[in-house]
Protein backbone atom coordinates (compact mmCIF):
# COMPACT_ATOMS: atom_id res chain seq x y z
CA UNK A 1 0.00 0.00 0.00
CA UNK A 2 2.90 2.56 0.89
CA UNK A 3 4.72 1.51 -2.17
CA UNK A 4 1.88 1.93 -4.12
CA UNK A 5 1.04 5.65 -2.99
CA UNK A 6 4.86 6.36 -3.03
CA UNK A 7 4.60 5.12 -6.73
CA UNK A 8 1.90 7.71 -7.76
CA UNK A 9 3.17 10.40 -6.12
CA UNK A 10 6.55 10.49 -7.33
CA UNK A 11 4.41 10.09 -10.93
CA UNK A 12 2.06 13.05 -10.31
CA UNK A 13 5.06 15.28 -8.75
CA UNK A 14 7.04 14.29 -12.88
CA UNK A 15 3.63 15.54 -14.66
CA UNK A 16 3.13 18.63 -13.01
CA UNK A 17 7.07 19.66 -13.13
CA UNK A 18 7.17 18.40 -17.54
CA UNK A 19 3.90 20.44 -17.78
CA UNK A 20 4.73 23.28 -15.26
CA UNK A 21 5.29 25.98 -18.67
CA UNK A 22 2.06 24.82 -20.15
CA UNK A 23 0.18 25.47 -17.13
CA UNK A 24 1.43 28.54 -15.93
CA UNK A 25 -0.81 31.00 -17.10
CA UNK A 26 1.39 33.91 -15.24
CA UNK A 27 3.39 34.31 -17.91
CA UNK A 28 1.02 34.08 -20.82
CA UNK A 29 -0.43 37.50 -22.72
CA UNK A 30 -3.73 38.33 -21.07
CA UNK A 31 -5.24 37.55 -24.48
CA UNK A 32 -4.32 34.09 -23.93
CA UNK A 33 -5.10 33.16 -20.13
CA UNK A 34 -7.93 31.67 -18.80
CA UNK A 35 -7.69 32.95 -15.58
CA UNK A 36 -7.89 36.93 -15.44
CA UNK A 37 -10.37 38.63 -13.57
CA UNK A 38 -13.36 40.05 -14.98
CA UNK A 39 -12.04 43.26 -15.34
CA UNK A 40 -14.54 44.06 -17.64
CA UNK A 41 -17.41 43.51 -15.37
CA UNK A 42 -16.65 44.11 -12.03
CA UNK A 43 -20.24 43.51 -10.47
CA UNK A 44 -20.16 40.16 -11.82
CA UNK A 45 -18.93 37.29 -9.89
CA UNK A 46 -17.42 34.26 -12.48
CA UNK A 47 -17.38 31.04 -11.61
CA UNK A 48 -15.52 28.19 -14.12
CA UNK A 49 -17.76 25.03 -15.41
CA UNK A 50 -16.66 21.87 -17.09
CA UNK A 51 -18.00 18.84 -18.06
CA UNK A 52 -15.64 16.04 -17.87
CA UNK A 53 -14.61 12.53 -18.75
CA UNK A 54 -12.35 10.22 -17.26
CA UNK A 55 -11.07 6.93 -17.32
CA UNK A 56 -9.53 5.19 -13.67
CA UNK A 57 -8.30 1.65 -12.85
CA UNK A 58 -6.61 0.51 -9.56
CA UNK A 59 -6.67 -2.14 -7.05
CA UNK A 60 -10.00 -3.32 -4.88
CA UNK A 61 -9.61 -4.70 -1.28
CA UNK A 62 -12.22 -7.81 -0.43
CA UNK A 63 -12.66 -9.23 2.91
CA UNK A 64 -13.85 -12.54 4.00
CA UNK A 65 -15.78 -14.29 7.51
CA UNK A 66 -17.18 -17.85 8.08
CA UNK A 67 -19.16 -18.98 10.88
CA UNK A 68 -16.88 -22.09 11.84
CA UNK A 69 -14.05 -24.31 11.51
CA UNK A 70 -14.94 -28.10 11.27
CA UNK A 71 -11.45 -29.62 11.42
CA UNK A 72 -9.78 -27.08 9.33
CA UNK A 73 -11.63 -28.53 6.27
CA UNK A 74 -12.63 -25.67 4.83
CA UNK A 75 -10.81 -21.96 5.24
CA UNK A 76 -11.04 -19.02 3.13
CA UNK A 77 -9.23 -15.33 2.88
CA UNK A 78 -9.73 -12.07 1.62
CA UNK A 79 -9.40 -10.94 -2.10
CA UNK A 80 -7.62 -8.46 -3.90
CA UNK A 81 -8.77 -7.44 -7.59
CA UNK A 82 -7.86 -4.93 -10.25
CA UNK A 83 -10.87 -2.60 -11.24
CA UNK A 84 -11.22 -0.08 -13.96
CA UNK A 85 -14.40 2.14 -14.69
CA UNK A 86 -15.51 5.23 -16.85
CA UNK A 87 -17.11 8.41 -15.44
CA UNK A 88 -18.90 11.24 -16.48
CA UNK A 89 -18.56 14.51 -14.24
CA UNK A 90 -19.98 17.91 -14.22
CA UNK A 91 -17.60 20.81 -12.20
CA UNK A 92 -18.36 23.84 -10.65
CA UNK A 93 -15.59 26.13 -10.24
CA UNK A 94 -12.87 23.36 -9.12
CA UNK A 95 -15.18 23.70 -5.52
CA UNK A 96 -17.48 20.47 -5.90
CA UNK A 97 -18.22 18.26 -8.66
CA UNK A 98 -20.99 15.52 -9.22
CA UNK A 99 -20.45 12.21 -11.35
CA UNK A 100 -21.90 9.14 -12.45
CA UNK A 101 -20.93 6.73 -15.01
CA UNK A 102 -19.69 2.81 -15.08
CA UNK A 103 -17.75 0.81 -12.76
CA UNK A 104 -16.90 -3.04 -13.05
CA UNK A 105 -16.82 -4.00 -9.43
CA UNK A 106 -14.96 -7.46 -8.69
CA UNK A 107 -16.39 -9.00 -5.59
CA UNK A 108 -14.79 -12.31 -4.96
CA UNK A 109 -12.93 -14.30 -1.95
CA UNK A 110 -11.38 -16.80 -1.52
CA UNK A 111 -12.29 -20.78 -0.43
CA UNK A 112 -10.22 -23.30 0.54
CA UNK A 113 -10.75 -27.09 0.71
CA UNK A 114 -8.60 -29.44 2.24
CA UNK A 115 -7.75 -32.21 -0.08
CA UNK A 116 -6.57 -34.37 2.28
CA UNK A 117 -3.39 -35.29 0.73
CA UNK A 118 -1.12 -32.42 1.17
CA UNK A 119 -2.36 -29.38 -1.53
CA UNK A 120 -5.35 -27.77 -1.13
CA UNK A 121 -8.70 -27.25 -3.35
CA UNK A 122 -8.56 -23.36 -3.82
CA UNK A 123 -11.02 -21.56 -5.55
CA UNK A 124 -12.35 -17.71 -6.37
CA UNK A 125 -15.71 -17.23 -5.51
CA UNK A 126 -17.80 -14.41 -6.38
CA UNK A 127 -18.56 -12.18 -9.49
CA UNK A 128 -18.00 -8.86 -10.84
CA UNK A 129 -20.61 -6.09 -10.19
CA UNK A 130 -22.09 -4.00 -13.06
CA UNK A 131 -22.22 -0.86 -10.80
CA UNK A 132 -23.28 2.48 -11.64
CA UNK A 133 -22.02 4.99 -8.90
CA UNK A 134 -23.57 8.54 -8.04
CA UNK A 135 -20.61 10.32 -6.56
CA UNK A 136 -20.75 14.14 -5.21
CA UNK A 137 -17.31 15.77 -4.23
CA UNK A 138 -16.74 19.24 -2.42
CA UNK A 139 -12.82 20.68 -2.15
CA UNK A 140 -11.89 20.99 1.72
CA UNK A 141 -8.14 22.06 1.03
CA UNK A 142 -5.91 24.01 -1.71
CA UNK A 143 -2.21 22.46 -1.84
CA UNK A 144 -0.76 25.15 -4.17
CA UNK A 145 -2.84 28.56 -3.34
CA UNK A 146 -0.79 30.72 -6.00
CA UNK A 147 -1.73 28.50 -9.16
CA UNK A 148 -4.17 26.42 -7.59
CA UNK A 149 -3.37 23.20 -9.40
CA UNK A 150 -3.59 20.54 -6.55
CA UNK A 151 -6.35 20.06 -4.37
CA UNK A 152 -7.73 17.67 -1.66
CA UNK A 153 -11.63 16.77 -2.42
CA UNK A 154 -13.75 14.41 -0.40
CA UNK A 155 -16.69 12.73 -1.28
CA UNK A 156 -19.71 10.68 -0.97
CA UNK A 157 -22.35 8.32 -2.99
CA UNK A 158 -24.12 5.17 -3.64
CA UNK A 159 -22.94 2.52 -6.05
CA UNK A 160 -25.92 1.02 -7.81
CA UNK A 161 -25.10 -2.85 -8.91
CA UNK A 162 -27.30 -3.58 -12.10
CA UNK A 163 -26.54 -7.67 -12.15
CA UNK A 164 -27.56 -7.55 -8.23
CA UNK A 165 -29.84 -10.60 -7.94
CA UNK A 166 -30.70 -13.67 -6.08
CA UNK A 167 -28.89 -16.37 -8.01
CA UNK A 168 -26.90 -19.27 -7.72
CA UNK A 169 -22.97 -18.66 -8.91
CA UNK A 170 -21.83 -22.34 -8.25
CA UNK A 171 -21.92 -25.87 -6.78
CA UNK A 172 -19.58 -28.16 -5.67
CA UNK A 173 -19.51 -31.58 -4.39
CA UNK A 174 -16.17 -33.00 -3.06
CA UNK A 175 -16.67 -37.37 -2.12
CA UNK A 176 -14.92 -40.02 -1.07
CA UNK A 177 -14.59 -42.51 1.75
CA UNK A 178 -12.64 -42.51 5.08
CA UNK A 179 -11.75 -45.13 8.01
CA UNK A 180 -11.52 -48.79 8.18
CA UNK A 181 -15.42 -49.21 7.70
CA UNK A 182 -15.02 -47.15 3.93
CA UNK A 183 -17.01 -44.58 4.94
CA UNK A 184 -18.48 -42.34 2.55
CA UNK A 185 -18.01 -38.68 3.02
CA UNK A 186 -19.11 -35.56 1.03
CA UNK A 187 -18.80 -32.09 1.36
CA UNK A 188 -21.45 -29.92 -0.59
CA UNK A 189 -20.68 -26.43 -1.35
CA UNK A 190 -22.82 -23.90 -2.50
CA UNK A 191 -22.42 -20.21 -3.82
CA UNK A 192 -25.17 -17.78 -4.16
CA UNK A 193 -24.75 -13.99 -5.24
CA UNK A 194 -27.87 -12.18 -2.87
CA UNK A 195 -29.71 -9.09 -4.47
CA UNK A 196 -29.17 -7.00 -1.13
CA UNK A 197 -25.94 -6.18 -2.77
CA UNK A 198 -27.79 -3.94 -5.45
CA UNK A 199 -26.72 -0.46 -3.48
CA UNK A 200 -23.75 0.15 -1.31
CA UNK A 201 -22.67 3.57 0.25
CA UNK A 202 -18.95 4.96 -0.97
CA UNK A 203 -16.97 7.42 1.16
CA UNK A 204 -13.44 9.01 -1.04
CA UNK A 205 -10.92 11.09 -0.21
CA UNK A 206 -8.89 12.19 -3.73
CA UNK A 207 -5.49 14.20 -4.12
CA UNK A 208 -6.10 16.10 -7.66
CA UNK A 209 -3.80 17.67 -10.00
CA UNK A 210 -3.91 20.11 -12.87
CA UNK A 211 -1.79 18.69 -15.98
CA UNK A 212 -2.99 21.38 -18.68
CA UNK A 213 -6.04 23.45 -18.90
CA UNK A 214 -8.37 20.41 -19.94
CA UNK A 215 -6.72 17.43 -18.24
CA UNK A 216 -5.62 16.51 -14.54
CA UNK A 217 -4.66 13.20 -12.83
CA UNK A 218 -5.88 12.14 -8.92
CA UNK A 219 -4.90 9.56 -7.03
CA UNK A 220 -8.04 8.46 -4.77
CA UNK A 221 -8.92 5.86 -1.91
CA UNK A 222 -12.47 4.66 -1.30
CA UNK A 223 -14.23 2.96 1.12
CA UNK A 224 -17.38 0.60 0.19
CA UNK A 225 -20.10 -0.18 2.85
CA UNK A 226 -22.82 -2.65 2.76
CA UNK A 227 -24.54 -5.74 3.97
CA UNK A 228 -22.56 -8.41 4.57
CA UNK A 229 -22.96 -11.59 2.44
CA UNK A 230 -23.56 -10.25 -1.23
CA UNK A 231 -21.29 -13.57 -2.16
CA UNK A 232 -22.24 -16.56 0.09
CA UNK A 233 -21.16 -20.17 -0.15
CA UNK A 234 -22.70 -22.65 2.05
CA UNK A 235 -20.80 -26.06 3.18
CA UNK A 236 -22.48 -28.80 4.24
CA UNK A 237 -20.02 -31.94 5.69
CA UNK A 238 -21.72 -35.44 6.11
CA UNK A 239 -21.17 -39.05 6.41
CA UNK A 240 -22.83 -41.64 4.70
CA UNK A 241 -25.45 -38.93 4.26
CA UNK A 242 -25.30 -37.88 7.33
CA UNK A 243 -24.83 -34.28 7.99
CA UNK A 244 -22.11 -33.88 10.60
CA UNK A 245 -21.41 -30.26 10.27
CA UNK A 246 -22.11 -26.88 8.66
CA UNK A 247 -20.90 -23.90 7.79
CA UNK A 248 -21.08 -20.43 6.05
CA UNK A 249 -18.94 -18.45 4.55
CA UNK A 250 -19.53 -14.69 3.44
CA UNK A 251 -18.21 -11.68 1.61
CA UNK A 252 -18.07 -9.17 4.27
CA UNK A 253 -19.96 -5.61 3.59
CA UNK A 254 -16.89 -3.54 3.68
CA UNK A 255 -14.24 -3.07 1.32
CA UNK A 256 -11.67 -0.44 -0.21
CA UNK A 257 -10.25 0.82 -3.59
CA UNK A 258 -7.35 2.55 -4.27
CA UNK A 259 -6.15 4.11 -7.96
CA UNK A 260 -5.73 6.68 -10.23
CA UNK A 261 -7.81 8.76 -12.44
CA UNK A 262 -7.30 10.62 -15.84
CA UNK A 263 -9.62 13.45 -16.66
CA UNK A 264 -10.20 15.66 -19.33
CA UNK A 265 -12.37 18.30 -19.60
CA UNK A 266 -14.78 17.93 -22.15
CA UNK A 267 -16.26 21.53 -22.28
CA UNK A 268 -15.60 24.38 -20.35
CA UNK A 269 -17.52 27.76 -19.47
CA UNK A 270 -18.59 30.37 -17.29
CA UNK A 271 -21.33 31.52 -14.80
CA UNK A 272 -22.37 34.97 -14.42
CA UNK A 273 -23.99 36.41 -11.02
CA UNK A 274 -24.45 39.79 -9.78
CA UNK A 275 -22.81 41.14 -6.77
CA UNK A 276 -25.95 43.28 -6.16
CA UNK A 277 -28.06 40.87 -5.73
């Protein structure tokens, strides 16, 4: 995780430095820059708007609990996944910003199953979320307050999962006998995606960068909350059909994301109000 944070900022510090004399409308005629004052109009108060693309991608945390432990059979752990997604954002004066668009959400962990003779049965369950997220973000500190290119935004919003649904993902039945008497023995496992995963709540906190006028890079962490057991698998152990045990494993509600996001603004304007009023 440090490495990993280290990494992108020692990537955004490289942009901003190669693109300093792009940015830096100081020096540019007053013809040419985008940020004078409204001289002309003095009563008027301007405020910048953009609408906005991006594209992000990064690395999603997944967590893991199971009710109990018959004889170390069967174990699991959490998850980690790559993500990537596509938003659509609309900006008012760098100070907030609201955005939607598409995000494919891997939700997965991972079950083990003790073979018995030395390596393990180890499999990914789970499946990837078709998620739609409403996100609103508000600036709560300036980094650089002479050209204002790097700012720290936090945010808030609900991830809508589309493929949400009661369902079963997958079924499993290990066999085979045990003890003098040949025993038969079979563990049955079952995996079921639940529809209460179809909205979770998303807190961010985002560290964004001006490259040029009409693109900037952010490195962002999120946090995901919802109900536990979206992914489910249920493990039945018994004995010449016998059921001798029983236990549950589930994808726990909370989870994280961490990456980085390339915007670019699509259009850009201005908005007008009196000072009178």
């Amino acid at each position: 995780m440090k490495s990993f944070l280290y990494f992108t900022s020692v990537l955004l510090m490289i942009a901003f430095d190669l693109f300093s004399q792009e940015t830096d409308e100081y020096y540019k005629l007053p013809s040419q820059r985008n940020d004078v004052r409204n001289n002309a109009y003095p009563n008027l108060n301007r405020k910048a708007l953009s609408l906005y693309v991006g594209i992000e991608g990064g690395f999603k945390q997944n967590y893991f609990s199971q009710s109990n432990y018959f004889n170390n059979l069967a174990s699991g752990q959490k998850n980690n996944d790559l993500f990537w997604g596509v938003e659509l954002g609309y900006n008012m004066n760098d100070q907030w910003a609201v955005e939607t668009g598409y995000y494919k959400n891997p939700s997965f962990f991972v079950q083990t199953i003790s073979s018995g003779r030395g390596l393990p049965f180890i499999y990914r369950l789970g499946t990837n979320l078709q998620t739609i997220p409403l996100r609103y973000k508000y600036k709560i500190l300036t980094l650089d307050a002479i050209t204002k290119t790097a700012a720290i935004y936090v945010g808030a919003g609900v991830l809508l999962a589309t493929n949400a649904k009661n369902q079963q993902l997958l079924l499993r039945n290990f066999t085979g006998v045990t003890g003098p008497q040949r025993d038969s023995i079979k563990l049955k496992s079952e995996t079921f995606l639940k529809s209460k995963g179809i909205a979770q709540l998303e807190l961010s906190l985002e560290l964004r960068g001006k490259i040029s006028n009409s693109l900037s890079v952010a490195i962002f962490g999120r946090g995901n909350f919802g109900a536990n057991g979206i992914v489910q698998s249920n493990l039945i152990y018994s004995i010449n059909a016998n059921k001798i045990a029983e236990t549950q494993q589930l994808l726990k509600g909370i989870s994280y994301n961490f990456g980085l996001v390339l915007r670019y603004d699509l259009a850009r304007g201005y908005k007008y109000k009196s000072l009178k009023d």
